[in-house]
C-alpha atoms as a PDB file:
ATOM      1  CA  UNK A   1     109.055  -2.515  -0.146  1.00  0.00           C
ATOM      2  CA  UNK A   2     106.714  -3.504   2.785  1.00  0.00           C
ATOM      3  CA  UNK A   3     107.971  -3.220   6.482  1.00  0.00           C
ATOM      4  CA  UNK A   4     107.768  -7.363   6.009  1.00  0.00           C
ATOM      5  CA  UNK A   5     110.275  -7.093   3.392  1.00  0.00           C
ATOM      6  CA  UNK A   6     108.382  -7.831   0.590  1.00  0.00           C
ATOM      7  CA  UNK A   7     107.540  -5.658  -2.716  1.00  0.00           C
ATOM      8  CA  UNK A   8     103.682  -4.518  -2.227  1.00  0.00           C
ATOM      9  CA  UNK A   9     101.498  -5.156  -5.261  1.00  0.00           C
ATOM     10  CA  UNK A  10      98.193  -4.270  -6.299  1.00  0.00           C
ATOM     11  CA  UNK A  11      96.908  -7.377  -8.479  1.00  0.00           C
ATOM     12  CA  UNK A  12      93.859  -6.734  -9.732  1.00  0.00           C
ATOM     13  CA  UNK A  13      91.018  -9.864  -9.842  1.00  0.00           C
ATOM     14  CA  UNK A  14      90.695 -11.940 -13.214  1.00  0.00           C
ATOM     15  CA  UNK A  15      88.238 -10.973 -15.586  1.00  0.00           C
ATOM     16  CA  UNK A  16      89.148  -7.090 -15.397  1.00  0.00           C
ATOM     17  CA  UNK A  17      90.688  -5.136 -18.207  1.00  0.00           C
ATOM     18  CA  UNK A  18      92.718  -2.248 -16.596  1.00  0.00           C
ATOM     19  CA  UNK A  19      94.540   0.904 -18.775  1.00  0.00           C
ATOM     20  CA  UNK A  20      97.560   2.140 -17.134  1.00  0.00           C
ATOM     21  CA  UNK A  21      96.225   4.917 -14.673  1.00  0.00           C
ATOM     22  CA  UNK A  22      92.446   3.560 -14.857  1.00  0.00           C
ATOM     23  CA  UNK A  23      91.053   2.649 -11.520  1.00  0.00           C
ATOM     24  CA  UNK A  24      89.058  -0.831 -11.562  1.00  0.00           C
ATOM     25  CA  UNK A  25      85.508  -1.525 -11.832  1.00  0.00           C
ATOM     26  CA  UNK A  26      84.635  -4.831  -8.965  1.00  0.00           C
ATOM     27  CA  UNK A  27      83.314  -7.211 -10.983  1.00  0.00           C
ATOM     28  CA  UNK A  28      79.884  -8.693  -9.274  1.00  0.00           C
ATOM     29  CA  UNK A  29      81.996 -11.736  -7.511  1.00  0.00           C
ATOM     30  CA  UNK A  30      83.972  -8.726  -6.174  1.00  0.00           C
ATOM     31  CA  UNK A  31      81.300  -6.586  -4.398  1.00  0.00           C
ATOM     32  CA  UNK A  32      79.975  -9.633  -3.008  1.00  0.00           C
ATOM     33  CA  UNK A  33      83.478 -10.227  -1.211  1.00  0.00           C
ATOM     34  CA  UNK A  34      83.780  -6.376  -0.341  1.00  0.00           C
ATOM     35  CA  UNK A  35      79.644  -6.951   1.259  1.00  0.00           C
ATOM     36  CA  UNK A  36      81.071  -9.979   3.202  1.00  0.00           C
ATOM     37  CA  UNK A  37      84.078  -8.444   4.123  1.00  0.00           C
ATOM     38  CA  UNK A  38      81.943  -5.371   5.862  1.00  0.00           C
ATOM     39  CA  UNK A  39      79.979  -7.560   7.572  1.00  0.00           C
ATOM     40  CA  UNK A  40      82.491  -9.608   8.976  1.00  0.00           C
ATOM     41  CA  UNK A  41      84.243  -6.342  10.251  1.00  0.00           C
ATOM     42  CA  UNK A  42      81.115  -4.903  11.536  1.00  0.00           C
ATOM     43  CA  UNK A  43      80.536  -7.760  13.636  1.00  0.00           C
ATOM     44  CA  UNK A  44      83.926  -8.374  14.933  1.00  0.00           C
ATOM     45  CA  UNK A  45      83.394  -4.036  16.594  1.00  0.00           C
ATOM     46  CA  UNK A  46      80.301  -6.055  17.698  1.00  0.00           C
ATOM     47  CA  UNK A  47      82.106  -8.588  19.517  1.00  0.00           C
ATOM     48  CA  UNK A  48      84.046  -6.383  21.941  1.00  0.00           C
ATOM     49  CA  UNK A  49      81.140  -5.346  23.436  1.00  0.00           C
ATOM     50  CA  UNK A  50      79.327  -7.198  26.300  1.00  0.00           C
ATOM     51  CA  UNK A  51      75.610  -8.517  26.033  1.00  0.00           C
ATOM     52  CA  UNK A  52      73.219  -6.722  27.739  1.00  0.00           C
ATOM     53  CA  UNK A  53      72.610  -7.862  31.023  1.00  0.00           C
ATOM     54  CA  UNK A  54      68.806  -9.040  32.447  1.00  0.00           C
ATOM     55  CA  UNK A  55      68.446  -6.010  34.521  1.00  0.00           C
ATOM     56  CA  UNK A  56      70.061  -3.720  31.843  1.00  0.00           C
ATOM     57  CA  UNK A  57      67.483  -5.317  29.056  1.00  0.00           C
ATOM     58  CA  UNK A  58      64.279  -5.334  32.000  1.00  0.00           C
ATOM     59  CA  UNK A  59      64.794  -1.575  32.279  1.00  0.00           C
ATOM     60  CA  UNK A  60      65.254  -0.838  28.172  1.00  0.00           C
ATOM     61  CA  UNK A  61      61.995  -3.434  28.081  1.00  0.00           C
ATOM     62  CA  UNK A  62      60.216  -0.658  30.787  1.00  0.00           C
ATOM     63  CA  UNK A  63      61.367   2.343  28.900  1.00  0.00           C
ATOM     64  CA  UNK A  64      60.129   1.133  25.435  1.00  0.00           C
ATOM     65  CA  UNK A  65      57.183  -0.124  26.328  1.00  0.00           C
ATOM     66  CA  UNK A  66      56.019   2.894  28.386  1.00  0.00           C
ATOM     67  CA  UNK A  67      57.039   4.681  25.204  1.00  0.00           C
ATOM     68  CA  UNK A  68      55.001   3.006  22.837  1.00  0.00           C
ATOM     69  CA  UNK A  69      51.917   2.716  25.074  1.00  0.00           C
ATOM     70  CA  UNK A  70      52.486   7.180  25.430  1.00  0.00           C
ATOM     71  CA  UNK A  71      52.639   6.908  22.100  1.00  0.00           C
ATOM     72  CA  UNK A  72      49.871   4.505  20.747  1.00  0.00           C
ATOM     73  CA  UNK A  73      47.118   6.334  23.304  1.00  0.00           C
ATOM     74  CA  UNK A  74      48.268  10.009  21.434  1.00  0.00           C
ATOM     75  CA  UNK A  75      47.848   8.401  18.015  1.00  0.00           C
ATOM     76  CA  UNK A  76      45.072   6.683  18.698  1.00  0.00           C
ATOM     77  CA  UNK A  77      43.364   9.566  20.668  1.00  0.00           C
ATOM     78  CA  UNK A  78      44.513  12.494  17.675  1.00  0.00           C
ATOM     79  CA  UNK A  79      42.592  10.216  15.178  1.00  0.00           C
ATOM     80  CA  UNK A  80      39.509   8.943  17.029  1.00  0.00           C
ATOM     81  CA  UNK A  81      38.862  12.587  17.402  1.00  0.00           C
ATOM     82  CA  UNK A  82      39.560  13.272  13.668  1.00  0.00           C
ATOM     83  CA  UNK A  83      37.407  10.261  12.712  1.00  0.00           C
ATOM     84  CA  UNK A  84      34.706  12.014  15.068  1.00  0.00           C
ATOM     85  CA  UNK A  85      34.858  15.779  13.236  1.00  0.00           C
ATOM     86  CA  UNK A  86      35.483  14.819  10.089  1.00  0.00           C
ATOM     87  CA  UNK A  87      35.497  10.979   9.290  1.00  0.00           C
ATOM     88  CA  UNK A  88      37.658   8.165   7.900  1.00  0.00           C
ATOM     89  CA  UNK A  89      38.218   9.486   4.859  1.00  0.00           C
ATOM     90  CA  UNK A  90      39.660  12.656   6.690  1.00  0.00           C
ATOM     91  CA  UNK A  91      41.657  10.813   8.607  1.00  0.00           C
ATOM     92  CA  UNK A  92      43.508   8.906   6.009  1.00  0.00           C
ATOM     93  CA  UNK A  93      44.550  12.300   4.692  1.00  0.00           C
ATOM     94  CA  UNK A  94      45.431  13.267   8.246  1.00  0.00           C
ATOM     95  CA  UNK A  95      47.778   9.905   9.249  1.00  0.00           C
ATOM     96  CA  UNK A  96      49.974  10.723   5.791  1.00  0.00           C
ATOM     97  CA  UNK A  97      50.520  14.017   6.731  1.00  0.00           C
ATOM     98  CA  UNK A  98      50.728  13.963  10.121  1.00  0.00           C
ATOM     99  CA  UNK A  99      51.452  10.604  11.859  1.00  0.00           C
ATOM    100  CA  UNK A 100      55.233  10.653  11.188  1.00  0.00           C
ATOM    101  CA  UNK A 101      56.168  14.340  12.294  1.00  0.00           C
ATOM    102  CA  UNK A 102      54.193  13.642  15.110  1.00  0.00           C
ATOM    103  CA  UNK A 103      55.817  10.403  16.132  1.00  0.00           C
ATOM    104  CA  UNK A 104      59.217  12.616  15.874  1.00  0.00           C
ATOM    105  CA  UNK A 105      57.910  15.123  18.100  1.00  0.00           C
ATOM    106  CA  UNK A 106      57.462  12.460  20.804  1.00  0.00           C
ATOM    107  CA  UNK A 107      60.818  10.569  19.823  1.00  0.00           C
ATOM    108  CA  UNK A 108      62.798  14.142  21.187  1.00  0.00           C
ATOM    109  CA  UNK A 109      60.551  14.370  24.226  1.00  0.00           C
ATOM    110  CA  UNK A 110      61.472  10.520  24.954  1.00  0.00           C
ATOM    111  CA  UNK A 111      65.027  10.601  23.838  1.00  0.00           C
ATOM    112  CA  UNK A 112      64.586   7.808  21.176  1.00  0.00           C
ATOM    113  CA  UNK A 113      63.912   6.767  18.076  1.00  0.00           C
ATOM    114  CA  UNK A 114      60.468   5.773  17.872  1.00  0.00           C
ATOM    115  CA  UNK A 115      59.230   3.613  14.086  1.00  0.00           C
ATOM    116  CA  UNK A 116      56.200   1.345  13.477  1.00  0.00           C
ATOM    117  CA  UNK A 117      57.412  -0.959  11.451  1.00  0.00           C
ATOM    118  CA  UNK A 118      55.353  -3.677   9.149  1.00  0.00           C
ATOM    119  CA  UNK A 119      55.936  -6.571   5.937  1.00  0.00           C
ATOM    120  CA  UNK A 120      52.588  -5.014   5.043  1.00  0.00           C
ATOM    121  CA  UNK A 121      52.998  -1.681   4.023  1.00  0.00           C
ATOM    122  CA  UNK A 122      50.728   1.189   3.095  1.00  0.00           C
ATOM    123  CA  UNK A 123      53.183   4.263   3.909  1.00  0.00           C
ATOM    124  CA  UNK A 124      56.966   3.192   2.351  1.00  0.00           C
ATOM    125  CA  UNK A 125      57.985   4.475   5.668  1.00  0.00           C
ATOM    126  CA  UNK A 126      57.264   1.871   7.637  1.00  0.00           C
ATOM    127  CA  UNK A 127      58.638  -0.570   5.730  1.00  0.00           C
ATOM    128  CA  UNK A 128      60.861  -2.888   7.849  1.00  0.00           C
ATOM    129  CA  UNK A 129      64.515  -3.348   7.768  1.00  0.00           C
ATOM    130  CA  UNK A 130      66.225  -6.287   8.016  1.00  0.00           C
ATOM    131  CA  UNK A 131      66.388  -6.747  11.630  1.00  0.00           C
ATOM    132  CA  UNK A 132      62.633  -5.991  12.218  1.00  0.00           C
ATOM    133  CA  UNK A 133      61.894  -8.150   9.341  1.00  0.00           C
ATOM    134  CA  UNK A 134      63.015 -10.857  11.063  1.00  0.00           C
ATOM    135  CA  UNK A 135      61.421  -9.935  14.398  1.00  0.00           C
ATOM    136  CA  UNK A 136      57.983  -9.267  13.084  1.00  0.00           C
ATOM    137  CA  UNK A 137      58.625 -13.018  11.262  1.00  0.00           C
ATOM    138  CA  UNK A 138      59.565 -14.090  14.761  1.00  0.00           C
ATOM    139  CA  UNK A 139      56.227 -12.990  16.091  1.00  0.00           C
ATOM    140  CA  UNK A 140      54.027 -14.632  13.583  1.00  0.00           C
ATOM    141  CA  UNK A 141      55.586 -17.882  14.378  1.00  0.00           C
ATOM    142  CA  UNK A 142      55.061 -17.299  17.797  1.00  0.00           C
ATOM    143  CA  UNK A 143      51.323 -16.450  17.150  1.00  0.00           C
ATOM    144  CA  UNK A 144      50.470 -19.236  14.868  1.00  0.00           C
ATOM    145  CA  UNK A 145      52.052 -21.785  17.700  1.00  0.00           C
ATOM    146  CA  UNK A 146      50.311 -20.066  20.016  1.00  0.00           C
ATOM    147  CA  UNK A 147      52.884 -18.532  22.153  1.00  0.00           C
ATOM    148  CA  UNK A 148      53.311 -15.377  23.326  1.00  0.00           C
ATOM    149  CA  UNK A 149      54.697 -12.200  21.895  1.00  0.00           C
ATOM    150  CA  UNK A 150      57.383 -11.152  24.263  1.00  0.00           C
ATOM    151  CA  UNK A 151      59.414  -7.721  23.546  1.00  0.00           C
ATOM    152  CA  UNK A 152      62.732  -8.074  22.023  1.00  0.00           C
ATOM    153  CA  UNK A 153      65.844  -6.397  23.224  1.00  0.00           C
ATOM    154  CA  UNK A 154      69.045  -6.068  21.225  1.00  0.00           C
ATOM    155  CA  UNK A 155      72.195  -4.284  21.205  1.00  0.00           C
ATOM    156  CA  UNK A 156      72.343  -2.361  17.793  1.00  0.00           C
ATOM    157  CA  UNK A 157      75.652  -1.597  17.855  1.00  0.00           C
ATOM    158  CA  UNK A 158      78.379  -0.195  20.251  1.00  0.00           C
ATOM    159  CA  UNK A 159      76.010   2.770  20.784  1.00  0.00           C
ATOM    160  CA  UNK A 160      72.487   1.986  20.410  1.00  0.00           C
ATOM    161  CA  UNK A 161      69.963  -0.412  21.810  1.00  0.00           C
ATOM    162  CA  UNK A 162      67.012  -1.378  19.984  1.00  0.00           C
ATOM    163  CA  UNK A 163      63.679  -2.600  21.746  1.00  0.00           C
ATOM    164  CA  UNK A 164      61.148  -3.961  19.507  1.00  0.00           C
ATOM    165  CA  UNK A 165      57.044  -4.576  20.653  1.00  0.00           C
ATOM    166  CA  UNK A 166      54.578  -5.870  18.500  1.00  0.00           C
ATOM    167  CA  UNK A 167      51.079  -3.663  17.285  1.00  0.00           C
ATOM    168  CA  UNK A 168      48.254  -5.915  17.129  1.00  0.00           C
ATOM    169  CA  UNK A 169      44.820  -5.204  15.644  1.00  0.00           C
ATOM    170  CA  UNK A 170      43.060  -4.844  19.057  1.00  0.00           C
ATOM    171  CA  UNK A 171      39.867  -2.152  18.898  1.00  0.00           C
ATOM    172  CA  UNK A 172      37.309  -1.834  16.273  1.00  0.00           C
ATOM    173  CA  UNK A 173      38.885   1.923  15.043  1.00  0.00           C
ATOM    174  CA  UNK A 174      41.869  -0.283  13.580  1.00  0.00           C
ATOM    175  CA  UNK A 175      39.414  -1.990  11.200  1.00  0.00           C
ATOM    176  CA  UNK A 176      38.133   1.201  10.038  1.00  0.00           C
ATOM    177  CA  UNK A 177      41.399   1.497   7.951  1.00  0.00           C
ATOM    178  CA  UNK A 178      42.983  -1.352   8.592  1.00  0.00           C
ATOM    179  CA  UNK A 179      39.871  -4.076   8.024  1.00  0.00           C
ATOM    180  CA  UNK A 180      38.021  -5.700   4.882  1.00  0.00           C
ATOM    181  CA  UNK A 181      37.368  -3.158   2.565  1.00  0.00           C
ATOM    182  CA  UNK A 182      33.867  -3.111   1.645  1.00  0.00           C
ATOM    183  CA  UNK A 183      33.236  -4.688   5.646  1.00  0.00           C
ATOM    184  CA  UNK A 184      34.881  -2.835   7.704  1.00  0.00           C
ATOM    185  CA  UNK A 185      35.907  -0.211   5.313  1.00  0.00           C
ATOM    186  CA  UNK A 186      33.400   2.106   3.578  1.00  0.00           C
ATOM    187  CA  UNK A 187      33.810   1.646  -0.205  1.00  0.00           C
ATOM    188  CA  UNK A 188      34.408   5.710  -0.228  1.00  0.00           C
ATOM    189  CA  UNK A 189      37.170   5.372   2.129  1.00  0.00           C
ATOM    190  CA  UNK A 190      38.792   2.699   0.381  1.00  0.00           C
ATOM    191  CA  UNK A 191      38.724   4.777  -2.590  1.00  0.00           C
ATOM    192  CA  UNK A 192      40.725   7.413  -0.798  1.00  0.00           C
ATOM    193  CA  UNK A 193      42.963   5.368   0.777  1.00  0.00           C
ATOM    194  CA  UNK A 194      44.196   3.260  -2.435  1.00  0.00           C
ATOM    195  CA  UNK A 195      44.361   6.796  -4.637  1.00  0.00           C
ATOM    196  CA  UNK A 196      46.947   8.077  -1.562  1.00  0.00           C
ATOM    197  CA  UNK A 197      48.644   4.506  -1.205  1.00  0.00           C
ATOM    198  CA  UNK A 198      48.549   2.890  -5.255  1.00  0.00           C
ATOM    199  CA  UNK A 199      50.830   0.249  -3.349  1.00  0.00           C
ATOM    200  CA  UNK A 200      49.094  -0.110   0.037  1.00  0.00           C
ATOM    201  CA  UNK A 201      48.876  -3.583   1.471  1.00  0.00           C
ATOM    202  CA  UNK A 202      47.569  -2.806   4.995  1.00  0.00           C
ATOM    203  CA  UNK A 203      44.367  -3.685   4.771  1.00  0.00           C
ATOM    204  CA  UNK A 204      42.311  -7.388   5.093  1.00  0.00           C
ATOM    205  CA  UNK A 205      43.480  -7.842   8.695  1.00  0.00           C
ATOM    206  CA  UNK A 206      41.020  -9.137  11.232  1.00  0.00           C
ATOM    207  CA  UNK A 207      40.997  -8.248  15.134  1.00  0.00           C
ATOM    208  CA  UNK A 208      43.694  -9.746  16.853  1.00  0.00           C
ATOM    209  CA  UNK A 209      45.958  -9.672  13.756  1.00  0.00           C
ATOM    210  CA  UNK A 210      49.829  -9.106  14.018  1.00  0.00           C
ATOM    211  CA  UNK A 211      49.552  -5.192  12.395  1.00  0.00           C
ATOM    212  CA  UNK A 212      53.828  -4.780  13.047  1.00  0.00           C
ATOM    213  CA  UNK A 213      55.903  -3.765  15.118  1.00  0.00           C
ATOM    214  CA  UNK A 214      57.247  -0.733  17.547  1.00  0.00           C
ATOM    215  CA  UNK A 215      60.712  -0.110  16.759  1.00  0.00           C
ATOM    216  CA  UNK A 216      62.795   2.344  19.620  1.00  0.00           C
ATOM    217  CA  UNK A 217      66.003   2.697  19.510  1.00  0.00           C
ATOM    218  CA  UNK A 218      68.098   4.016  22.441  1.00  0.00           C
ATOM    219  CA  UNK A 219      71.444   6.049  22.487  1.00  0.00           C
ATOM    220  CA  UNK A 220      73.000   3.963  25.792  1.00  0.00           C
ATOM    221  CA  UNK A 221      73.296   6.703  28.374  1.00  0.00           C
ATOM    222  CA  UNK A 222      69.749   7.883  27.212  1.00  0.00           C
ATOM    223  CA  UNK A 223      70.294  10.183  24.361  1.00  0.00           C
ATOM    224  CA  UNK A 224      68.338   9.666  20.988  1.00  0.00           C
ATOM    225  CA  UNK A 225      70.427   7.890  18.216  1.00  0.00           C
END
């Protein structure tokens, strides 16, 4: 018996077929209930918690762009001078190796979680998520209407705080990997960068283009997530 007085049941959904002592495979009608039901409890932790407040989100704002300007001028400076000793090709090799252990060295020394995130991917790792999906959609809106791209503060969850900047094509050495292949991008180089990437789909942008996104999240208090 329940502590409301009435006999507790299991009753499992229709359409199963259950042996005496089998546990239950969810059907697909089930696991989209169980998906709904998560989110709906994941955003009602959500709700207890306060929005940010202007000041709070001006000073995350500060912090994550002064982050991803420290960390765009060390990229950018680590391959210019790879490009110079060695060339493109070179540093193709060099940004799969390198880019991403080096973007987690500076993440501890900043206390966050630093991503470049993009729809149009050439290393799976900075694919998108859901939430920076939508930004970087946000931002492409925002450029073809001719507005413009302001950083975007949210509260990730009861802990974290995400900040989210976008990465625009804006000096020539983008184009080098990131331009018209055959144009901007030496046939050689291309070569390389397609045998490394089968999938890659970061190329063809112009200057000025809407590359992605800086993703940084922040522990609140100041400690990485």
């Amino acid at each position: 018996m329940s502590r409301f007085g009435r006999k507790c049941e299991y009753r499992p959904p229709t359409g199963e077929i259950h042996e005496p002592g089998q546990a239950s495979i969810p059907n697909g009608r089930d696991v989209a209930r169980i998906r709904f039901a998560v989110v709906i409890f994941l955003g009602i932790l959500g709700c207890g918690k306060p929005d940010l407040s202007v000041e709070e989100k001006r000073l995350y704002i500060e912090r994550g762009r002064a982050i991803a300007v420290t960390t765009f001028s060390t990229l950018v400076g680590q391959l210019n001078q790879t490009i110079q000793d060695s060339g493109v090709a070179y540093a193709v090799r060099y940004c799969s190796i390198r880019s991403h252990p080096l973007l987690d060295s500076l993440a501890r020394e900043q206390q966050a979680v630093i991503k470049r995130a993009t729809l149009r991917v050439r290393n799976p790792a900075d694919s998108a998520d859901e939430l920076e999906a939508s930004v970087i959609r946000d931002y492409g809106q925002a450029m073809d209407s001719g507005r413009a791209l302001q950083p975007v503060v949210v509260r990730g969850d009861e802990r974290t705080v995400r900040v989210f900047l976008p990465i625009r094509i804006s000096m020539p050495l983008c184009l080098r990997c990131h331009g018209q292949p055959d144009r901007d991008i030496a046939e050689s180089d291309y070569r390389i960068i397609r045998r490394l990437y089968p999938n890659d789909n970061a190329s063809g942008h112009v200057m000025g283009d809407l590359r992605g996104i800086w993703s940084i999240t922040f522990r609140e208090g100041g400690q990485t997530e």
